[in-house]
PDB file of N, CA and C in Angstrom:
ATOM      1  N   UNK A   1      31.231 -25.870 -10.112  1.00  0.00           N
ATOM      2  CA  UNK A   1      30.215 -25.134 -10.832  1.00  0.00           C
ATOM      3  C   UNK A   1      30.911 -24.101 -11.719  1.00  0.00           C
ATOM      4  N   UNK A   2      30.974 -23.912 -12.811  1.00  0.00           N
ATOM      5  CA  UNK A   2      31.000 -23.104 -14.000  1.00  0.00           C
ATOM      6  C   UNK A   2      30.888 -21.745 -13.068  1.00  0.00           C
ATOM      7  N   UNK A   3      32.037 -20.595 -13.430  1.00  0.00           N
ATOM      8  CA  UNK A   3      31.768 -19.553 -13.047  1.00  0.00           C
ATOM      9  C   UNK A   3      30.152 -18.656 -13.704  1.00  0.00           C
ATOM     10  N   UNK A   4      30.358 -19.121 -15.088  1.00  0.00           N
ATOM     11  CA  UNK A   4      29.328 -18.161 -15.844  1.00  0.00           C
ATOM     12  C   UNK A   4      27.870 -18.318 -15.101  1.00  0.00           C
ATOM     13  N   UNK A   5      27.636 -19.991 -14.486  1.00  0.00           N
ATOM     14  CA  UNK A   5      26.720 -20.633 -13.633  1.00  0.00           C
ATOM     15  C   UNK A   5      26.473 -19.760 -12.412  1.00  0.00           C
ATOM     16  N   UNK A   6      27.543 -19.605 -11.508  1.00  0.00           N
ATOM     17  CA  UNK A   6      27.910 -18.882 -10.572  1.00  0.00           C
ATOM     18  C   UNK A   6      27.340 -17.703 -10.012  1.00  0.00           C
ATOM     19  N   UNK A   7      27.571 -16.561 -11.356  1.00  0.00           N
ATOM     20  CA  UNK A   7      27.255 -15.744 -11.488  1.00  0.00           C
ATOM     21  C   UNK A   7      25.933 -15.377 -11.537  1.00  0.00           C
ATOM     22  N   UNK A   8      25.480 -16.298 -12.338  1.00  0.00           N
ATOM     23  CA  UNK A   8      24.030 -15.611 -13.040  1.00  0.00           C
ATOM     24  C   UNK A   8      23.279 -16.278 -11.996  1.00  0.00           C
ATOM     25  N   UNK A   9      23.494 -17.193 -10.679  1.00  0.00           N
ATOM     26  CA  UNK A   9      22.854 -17.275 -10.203  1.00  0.00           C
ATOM     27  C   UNK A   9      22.817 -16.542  -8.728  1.00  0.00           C
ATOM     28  N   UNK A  10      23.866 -15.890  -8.719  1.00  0.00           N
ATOM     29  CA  UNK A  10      24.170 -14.744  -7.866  1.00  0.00           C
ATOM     30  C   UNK A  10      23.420 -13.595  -7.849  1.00  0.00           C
ATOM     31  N   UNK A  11      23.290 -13.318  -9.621  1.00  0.00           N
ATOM     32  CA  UNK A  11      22.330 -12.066  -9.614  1.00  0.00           C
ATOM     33  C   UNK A  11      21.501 -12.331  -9.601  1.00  0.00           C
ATOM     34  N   UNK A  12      20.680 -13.422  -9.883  1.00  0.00           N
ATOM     35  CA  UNK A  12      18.967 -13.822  -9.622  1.00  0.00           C
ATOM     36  C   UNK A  12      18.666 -13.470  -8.140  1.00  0.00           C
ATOM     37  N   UNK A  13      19.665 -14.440  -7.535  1.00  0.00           N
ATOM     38  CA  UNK A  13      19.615 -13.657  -5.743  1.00  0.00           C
ATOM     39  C   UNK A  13      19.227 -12.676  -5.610  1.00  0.00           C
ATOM     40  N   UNK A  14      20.426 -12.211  -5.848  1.00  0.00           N
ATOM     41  CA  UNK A  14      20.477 -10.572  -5.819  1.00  0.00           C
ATOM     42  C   UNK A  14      19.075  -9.599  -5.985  1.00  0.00           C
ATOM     43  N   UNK A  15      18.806  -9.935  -7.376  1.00  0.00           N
ATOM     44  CA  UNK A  15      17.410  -8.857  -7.690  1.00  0.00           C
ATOM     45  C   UNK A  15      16.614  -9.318  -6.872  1.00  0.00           C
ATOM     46  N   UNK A  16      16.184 -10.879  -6.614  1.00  0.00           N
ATOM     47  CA  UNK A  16      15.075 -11.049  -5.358  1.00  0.00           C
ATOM     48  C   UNK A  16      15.079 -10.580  -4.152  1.00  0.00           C
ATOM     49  N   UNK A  17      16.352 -10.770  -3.707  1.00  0.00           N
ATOM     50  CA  UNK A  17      16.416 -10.064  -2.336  1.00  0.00           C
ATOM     51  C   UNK A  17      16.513  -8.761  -2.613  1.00  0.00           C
ATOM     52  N   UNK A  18      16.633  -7.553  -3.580  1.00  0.00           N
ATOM     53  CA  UNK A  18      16.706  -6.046  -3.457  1.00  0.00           C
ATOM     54  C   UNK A  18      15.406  -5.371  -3.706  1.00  0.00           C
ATOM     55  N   UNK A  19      14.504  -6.765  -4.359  1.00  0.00           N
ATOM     56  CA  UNK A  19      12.882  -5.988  -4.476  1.00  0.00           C
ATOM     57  C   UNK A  19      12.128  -6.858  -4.243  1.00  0.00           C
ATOM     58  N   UNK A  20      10.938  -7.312  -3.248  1.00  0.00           N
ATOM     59  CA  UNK A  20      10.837  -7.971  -2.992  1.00  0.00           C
ATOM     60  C   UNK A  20       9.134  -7.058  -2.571  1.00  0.00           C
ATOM     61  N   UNK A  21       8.286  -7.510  -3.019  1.00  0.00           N
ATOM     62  CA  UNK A  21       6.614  -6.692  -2.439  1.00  0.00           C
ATOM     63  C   UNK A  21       5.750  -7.906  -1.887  1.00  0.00           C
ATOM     64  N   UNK A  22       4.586  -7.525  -1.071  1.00  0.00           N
ATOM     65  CA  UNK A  22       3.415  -7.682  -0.440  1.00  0.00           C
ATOM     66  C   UNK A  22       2.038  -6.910  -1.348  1.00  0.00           C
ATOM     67  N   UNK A  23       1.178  -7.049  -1.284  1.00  0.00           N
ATOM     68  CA  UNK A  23      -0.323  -6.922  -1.486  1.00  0.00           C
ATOM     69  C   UNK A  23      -0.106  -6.016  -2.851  1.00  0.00           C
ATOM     70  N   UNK A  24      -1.078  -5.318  -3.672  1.00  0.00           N
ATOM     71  CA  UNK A  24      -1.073  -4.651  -5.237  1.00  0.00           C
ATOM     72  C   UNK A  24      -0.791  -3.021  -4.674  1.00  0.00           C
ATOM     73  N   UNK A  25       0.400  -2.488  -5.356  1.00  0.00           N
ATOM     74  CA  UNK A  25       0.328  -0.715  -5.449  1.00  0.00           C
ATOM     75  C   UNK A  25      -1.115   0.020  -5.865  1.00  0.00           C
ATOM     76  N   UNK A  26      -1.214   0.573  -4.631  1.00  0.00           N
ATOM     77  CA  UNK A  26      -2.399   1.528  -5.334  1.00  0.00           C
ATOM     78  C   UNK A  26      -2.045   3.061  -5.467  1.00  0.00           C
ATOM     79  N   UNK A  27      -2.852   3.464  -6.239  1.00  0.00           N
ATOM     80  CA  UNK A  27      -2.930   4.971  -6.484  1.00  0.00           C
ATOM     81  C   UNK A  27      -3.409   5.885  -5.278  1.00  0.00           C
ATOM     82  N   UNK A  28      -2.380   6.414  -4.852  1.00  0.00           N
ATOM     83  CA  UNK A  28      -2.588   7.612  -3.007  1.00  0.00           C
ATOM     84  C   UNK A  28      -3.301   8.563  -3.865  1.00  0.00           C
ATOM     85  N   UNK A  29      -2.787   8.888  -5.326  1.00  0.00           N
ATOM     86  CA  UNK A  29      -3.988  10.326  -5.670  1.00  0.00           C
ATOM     87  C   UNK A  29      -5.180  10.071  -5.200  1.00  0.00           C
ATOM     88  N   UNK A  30      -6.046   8.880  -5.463  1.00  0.00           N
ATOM     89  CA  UNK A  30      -7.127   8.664  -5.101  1.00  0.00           C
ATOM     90  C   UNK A  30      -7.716   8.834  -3.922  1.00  0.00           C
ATOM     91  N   UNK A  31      -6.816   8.602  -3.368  1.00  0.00           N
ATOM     92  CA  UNK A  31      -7.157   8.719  -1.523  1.00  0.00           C
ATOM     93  C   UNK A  31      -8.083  10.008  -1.386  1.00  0.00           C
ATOM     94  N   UNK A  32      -7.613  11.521  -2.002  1.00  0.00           N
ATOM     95  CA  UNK A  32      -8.175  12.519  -1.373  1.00  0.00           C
ATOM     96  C   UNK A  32      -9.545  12.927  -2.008  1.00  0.00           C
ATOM     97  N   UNK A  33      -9.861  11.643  -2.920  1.00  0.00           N
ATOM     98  CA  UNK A  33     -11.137  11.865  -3.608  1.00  0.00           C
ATOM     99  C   UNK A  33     -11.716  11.604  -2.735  1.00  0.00           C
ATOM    100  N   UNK A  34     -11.826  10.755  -1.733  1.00  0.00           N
ATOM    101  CA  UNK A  34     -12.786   9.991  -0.386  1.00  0.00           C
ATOM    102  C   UNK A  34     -13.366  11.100   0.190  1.00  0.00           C
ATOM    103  N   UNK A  35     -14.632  10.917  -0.084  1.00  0.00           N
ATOM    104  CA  UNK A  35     -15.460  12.130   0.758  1.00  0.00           C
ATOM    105  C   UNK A  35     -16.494  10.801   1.747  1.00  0.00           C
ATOM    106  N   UNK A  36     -16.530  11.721   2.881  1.00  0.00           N
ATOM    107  CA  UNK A  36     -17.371  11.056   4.047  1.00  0.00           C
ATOM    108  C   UNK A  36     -18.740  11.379   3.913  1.00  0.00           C
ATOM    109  N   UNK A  37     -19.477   9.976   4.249  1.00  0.00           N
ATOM    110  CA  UNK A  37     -20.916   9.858   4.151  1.00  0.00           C
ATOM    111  C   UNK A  37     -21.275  10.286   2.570  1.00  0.00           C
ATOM    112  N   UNK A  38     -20.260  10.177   1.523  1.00  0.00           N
ATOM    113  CA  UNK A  38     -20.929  10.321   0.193  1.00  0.00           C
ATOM    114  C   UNK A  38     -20.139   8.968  -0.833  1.00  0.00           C
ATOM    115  N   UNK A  39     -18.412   8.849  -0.544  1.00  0.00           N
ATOM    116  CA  UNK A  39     -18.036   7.407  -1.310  1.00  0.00           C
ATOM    117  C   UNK A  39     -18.565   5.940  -0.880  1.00  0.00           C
ATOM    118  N   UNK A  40     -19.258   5.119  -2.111  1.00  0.00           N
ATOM    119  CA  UNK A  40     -19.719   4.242  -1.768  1.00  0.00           C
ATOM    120  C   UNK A  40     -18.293   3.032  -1.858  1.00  0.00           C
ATOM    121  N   UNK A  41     -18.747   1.619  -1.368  1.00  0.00           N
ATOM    122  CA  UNK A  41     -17.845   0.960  -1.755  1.00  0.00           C
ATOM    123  C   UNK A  41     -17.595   0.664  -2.388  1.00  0.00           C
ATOM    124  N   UNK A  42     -18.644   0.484  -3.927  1.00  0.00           N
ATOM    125  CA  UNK A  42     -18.288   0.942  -4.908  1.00  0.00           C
ATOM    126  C   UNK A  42     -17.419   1.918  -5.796  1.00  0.00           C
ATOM    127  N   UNK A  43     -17.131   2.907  -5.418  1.00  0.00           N
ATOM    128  CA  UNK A  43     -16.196   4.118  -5.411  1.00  0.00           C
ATOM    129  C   UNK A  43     -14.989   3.432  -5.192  1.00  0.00           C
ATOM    130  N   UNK A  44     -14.921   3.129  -4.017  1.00  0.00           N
ATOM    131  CA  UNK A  44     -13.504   2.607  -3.281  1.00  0.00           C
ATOM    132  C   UNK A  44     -13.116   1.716  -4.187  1.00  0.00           C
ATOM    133  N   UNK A  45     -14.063   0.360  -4.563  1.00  0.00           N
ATOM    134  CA  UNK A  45     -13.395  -0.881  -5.417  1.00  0.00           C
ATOM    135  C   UNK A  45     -12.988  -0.327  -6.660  1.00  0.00           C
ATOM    136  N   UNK A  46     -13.773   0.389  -7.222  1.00  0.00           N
ATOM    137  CA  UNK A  46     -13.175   1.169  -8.879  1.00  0.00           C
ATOM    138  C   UNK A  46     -11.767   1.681  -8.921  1.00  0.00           C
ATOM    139  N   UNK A  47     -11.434   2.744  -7.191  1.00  0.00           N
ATOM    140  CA  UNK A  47     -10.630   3.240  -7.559  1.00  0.00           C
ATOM    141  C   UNK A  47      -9.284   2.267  -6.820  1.00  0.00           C
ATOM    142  N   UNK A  48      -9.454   1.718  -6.120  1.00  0.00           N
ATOM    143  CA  UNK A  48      -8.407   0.533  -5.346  1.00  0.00           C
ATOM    144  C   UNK A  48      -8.265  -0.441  -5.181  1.00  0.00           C
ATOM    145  N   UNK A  49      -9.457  -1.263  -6.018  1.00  0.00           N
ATOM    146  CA  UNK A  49      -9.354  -2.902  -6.554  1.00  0.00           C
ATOM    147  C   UNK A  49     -10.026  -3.198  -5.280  1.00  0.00           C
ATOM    148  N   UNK A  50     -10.120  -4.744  -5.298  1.00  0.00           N
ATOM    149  CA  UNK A  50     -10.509  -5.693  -4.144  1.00  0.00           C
ATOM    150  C   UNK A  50      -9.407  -4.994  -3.137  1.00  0.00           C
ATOM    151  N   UNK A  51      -9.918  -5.205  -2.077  1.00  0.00           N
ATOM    152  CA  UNK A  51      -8.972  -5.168  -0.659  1.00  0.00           C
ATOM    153  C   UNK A  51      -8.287  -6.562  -0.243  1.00  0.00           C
ATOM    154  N   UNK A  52      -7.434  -5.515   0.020  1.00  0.00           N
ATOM    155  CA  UNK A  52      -6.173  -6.830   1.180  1.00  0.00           C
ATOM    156  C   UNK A  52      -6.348  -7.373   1.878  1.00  0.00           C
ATOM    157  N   UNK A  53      -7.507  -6.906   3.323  1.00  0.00           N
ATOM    158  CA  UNK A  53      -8.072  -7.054   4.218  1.00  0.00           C
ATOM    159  C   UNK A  53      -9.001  -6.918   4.477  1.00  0.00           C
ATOM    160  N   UNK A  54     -10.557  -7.586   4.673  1.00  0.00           N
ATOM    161  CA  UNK A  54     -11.687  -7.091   5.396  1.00  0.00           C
ATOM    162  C   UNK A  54     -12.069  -7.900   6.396  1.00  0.00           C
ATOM    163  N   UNK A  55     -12.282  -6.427   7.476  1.00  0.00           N
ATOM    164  CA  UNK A  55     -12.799  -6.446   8.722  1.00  0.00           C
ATOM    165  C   UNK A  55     -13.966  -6.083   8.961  1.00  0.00           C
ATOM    166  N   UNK A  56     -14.295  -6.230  10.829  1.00  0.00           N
ATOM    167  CA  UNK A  56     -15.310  -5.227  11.420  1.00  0.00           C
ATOM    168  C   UNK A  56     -14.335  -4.525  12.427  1.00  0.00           C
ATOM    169  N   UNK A  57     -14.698  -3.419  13.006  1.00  0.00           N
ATOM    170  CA  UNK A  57     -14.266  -2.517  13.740  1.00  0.00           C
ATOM    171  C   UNK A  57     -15.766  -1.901  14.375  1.00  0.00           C
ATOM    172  N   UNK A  58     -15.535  -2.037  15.468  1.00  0.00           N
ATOM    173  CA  UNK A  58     -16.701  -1.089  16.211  1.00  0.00           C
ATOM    174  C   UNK A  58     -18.065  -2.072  15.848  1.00  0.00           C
ATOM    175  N   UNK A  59     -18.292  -2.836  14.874  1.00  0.00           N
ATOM    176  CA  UNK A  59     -19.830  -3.470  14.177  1.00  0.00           C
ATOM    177  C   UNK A  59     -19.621  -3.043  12.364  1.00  0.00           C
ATOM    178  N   UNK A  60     -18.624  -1.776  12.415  1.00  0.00           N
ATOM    179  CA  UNK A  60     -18.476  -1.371  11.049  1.00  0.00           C
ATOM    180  C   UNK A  60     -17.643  -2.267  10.248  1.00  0.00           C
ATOM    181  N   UNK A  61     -18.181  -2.146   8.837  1.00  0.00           N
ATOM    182  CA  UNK A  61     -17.595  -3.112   8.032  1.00  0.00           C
ATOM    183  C   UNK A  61     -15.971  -2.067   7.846  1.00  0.00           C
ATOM    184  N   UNK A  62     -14.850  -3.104   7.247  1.00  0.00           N
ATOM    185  CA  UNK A  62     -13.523  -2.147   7.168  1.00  0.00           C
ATOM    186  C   UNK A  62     -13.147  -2.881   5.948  1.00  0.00           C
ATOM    187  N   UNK A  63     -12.575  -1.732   5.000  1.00  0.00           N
ATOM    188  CA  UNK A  63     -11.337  -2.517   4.184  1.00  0.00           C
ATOM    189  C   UNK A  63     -10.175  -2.248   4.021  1.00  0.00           C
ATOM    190  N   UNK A  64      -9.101  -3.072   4.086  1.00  0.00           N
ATOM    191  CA  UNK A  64      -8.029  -2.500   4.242  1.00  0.00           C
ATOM    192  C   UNK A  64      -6.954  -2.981   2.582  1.00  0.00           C
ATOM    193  N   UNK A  65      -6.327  -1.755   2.657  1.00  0.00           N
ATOM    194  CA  UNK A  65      -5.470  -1.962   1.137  1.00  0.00           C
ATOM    195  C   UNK A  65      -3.785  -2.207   1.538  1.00  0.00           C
ATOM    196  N   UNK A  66      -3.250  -2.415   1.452  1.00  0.00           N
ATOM    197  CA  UNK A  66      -1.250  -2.929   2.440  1.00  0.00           C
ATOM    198  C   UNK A  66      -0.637  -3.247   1.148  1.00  0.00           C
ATOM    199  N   UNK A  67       0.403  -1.961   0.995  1.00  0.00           N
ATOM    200  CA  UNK A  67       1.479  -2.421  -0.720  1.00  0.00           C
ATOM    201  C   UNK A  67       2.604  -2.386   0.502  1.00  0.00           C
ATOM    202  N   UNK A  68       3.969  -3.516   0.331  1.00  0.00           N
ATOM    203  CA  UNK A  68       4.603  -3.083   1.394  1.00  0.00           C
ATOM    204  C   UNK A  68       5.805  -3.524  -0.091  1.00  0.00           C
ATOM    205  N   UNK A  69       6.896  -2.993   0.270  1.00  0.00           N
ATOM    206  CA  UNK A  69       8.262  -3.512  -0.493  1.00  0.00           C
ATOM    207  C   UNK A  69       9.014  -3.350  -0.260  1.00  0.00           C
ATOM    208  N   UNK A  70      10.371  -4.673   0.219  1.00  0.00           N
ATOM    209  CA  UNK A  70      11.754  -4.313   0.511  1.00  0.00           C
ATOM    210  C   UNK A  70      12.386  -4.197  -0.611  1.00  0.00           C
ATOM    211  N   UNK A  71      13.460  -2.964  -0.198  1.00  0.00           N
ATOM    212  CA  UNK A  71      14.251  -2.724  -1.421  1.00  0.00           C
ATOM    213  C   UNK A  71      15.679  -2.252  -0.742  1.00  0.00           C
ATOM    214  N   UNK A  72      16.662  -2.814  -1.323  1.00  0.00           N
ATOM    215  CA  UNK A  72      18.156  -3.334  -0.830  1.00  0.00           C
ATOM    216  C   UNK A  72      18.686  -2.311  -1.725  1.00  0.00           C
ATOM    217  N   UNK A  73      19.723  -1.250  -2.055  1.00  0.00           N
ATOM    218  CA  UNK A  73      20.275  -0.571  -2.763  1.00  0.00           C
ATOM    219  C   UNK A  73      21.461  -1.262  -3.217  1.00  0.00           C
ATOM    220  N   UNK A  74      22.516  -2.157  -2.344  1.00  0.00           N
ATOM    221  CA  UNK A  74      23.206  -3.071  -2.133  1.00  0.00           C
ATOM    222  C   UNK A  74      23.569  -4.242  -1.515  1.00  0.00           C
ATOM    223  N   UNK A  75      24.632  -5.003  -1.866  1.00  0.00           N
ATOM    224  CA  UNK A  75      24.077  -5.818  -0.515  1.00  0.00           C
ATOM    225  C   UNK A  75      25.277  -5.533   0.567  1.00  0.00           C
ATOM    226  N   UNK A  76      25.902  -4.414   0.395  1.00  0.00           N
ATOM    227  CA  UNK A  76      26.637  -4.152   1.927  1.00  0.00           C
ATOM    228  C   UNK A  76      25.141  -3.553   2.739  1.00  0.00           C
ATOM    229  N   UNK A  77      23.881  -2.654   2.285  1.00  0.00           N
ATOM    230  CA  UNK A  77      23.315  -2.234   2.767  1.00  0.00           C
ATOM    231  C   UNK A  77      22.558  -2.889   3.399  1.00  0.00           C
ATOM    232  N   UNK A  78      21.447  -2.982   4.586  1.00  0.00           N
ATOM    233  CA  UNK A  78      20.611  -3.706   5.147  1.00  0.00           C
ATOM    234  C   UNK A  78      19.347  -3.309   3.880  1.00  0.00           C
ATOM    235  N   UNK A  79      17.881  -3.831   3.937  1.00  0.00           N
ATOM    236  CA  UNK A  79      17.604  -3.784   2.798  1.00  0.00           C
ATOM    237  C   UNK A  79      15.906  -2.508   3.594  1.00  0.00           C
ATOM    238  N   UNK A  80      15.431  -2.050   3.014  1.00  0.00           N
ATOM    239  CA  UNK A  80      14.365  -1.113   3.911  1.00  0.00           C
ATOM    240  C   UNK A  80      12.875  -1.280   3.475  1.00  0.00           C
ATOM    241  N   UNK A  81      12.431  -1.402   5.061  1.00  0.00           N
ATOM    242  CA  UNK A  81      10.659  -1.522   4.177  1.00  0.00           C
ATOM    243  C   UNK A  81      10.240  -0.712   3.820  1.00  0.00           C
ATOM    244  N   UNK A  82       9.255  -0.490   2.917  1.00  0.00           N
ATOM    245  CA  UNK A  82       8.621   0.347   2.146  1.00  0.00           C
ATOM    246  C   UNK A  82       7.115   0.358   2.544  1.00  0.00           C
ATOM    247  N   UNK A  83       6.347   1.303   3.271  1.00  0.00           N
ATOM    248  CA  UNK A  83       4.591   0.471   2.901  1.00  0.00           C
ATOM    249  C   UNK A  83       3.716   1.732   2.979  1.00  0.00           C
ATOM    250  N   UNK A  84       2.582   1.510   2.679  1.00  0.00           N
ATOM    251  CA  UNK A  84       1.682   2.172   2.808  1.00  0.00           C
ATOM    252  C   UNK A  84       0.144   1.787   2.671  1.00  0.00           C
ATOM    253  N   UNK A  85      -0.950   2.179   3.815  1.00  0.00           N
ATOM    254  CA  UNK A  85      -1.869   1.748   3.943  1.00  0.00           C
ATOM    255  C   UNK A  85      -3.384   2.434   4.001  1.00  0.00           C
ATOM    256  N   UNK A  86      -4.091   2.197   2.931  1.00  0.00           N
ATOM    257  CA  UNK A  86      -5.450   2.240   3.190  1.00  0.00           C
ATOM    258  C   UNK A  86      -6.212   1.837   4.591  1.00  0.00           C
ATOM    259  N   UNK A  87      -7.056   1.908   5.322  1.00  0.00           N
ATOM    260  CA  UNK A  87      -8.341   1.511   6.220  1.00  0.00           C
ATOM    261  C   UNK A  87      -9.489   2.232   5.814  1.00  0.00           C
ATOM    262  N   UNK A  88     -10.054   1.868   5.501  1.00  0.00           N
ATOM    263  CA  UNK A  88     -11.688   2.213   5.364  1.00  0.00           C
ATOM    264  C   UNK A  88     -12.567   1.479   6.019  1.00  0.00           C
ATOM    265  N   UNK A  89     -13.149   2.216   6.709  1.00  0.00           N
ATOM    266  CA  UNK A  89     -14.692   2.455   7.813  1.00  0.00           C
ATOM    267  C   UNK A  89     -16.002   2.716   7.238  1.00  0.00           C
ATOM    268  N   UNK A  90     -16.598   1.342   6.626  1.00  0.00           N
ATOM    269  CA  UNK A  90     -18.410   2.231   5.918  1.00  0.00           C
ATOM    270  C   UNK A  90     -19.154   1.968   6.931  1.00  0.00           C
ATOM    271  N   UNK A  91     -19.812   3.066   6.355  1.00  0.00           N
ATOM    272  CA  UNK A  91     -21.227   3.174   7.690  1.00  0.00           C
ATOM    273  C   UNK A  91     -22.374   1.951   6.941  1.00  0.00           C
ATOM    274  N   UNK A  92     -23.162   2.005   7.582  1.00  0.00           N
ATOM    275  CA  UNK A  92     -24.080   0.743   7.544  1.00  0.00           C
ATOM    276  C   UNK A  92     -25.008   0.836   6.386  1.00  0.00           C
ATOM    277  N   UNK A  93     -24.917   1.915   5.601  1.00  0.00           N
ATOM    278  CA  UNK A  93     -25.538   2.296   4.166  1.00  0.00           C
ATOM    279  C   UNK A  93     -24.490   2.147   3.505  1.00  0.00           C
ATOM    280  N   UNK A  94     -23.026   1.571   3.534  1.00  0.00           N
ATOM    281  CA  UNK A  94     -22.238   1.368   2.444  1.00  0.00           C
ATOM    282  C   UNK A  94     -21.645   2.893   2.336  1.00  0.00           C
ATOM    283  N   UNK A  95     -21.283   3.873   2.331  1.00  0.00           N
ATOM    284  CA  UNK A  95     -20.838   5.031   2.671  1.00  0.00           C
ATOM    285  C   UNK A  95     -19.646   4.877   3.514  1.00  0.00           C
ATOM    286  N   UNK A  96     -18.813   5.694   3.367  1.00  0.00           N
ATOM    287  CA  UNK A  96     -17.076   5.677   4.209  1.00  0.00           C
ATOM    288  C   UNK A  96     -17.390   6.757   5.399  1.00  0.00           C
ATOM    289  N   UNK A  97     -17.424   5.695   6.710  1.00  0.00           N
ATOM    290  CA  UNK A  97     -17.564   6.400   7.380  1.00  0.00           C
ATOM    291  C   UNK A  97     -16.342   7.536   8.332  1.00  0.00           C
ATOM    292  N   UNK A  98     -15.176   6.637   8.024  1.00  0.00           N
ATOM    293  CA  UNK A  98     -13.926   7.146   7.992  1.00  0.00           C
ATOM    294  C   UNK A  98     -12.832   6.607   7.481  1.00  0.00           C
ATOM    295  N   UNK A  99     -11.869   6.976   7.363  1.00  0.00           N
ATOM    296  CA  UNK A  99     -10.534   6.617   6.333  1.00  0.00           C
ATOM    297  C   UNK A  99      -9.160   6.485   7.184  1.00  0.00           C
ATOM    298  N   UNK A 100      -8.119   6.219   6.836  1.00  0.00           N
ATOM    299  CA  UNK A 100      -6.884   6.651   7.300  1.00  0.00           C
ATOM    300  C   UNK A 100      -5.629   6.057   6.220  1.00  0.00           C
ATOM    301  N   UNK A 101      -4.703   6.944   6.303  1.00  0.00           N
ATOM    302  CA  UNK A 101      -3.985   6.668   5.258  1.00  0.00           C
ATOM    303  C   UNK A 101      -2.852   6.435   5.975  1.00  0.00           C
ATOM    304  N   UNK A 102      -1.744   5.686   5.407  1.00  0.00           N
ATOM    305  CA  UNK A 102      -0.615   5.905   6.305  1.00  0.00           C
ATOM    306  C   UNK A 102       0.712   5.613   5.363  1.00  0.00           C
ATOM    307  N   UNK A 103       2.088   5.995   5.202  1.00  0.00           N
ATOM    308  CA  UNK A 103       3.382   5.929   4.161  1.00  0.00           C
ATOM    309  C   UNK A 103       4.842   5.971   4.898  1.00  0.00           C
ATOM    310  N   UNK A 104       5.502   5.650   4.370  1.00  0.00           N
ATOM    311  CA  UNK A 104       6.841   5.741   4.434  1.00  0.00           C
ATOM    312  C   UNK A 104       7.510   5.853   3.088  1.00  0.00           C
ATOM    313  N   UNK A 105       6.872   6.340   2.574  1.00  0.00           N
ATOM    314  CA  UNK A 105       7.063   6.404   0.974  1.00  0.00           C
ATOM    315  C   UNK A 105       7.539   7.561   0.906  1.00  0.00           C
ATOM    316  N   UNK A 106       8.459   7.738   0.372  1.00  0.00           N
ATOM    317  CA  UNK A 106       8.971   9.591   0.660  1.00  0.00           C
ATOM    318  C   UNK A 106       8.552  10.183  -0.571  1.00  0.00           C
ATOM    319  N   UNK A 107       8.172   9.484  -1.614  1.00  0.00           N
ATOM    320  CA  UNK A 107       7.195  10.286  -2.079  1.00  0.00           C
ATOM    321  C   UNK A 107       6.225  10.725  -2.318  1.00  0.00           C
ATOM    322  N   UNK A 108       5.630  10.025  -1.461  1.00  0.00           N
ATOM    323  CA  UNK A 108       3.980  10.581  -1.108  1.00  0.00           C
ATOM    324  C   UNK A 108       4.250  11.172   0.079  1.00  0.00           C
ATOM    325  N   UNK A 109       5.098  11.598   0.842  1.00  0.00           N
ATOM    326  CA  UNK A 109       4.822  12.273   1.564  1.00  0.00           C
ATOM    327  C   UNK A 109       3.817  14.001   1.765  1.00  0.00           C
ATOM    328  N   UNK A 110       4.538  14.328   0.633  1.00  0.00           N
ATOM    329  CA  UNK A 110       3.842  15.349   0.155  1.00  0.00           C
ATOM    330  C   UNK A 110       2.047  16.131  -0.190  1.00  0.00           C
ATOM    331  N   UNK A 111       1.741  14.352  -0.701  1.00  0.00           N
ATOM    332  CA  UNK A 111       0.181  13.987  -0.328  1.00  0.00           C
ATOM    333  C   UNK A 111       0.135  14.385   0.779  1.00  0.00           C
ATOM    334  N   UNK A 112       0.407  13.667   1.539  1.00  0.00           N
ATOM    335  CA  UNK A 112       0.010  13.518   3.183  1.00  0.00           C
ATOM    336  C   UNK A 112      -0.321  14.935   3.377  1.00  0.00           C
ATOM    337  N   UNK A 113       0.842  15.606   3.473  1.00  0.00           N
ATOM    338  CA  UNK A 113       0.996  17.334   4.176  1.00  0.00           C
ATOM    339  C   UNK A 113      -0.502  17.733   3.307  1.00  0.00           C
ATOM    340  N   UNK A 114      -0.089  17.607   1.900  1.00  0.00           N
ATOM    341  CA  UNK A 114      -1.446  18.504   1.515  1.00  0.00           C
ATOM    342  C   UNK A 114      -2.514  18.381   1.952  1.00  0.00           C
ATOM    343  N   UNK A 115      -2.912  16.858   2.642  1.00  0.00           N
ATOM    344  CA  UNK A 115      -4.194  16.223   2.931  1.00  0.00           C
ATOM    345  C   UNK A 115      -3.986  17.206   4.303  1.00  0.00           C
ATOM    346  N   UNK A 116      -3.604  17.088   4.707  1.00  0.00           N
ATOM    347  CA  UNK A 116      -3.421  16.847   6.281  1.00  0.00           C
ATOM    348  C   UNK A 116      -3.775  18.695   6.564  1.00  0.00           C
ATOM    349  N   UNK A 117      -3.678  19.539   5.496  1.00  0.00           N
ATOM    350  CA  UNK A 117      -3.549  20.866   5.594  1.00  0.00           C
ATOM    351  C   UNK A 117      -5.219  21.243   5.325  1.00  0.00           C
ATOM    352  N   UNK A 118      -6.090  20.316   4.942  1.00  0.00           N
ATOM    353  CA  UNK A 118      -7.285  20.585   4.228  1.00  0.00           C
ATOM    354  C   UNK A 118      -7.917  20.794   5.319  1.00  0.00           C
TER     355      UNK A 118
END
């Protein structure tokens, strides 16, 4: 095989295995717009697209949103997941009856604290 061959198919590897995602990125700003017993699911779909997942929980309808992404810095490095997750809980009028957010995103962490301080 042709080195130049070689190569370029080395780095195709390469970029696949160093980024590699699951389900659509959504916007965490949005998250702290969610007010209880007032966002409809309507609200939710505008601001976070179709969901990843829908459930029931408890009899309650749920939707769930999951962006996950491995990303390899090198390849001596092992490569690290990335994710973060929506759940939404509507009450039986279509209303959020509860939420939960969850990251490993170090840069939303910061969200979090602020949320978490309200």
């Amino acid at each position: 095989m042709p080195r130049k061959l070689l190569l370029t198919l080395l780095s195709v590897i390469f970029f696949v295995a160093c980024s590699m995602q699951v389900g659509k990125n959504f916007n965490v700003s949005s998250v702290q717009n969610i007010e209880f017993n007032q966002t409809t699911k309507e609200d939710i779909r505008k601001s976070f697209g179709e969901p990843t997942k829908r459930g029931i929980d408890n009899g309650y309808e749920t939707w769930t949103y999951l962006y996950e992404k491995l990303h390899r810095v090198s390849l001596r490095n092992l490569p690290k997941l990335y994710s973060k997750e929506l759940y939404v809980v509507f009450r039986m009028d279509g209303t959020v009856l509860s939420y939960s957010y969850n990251t490993n995103l170090p840069e939303e962490y910061e969200l979090v604290e602020k949320q978490s301080k309200q």
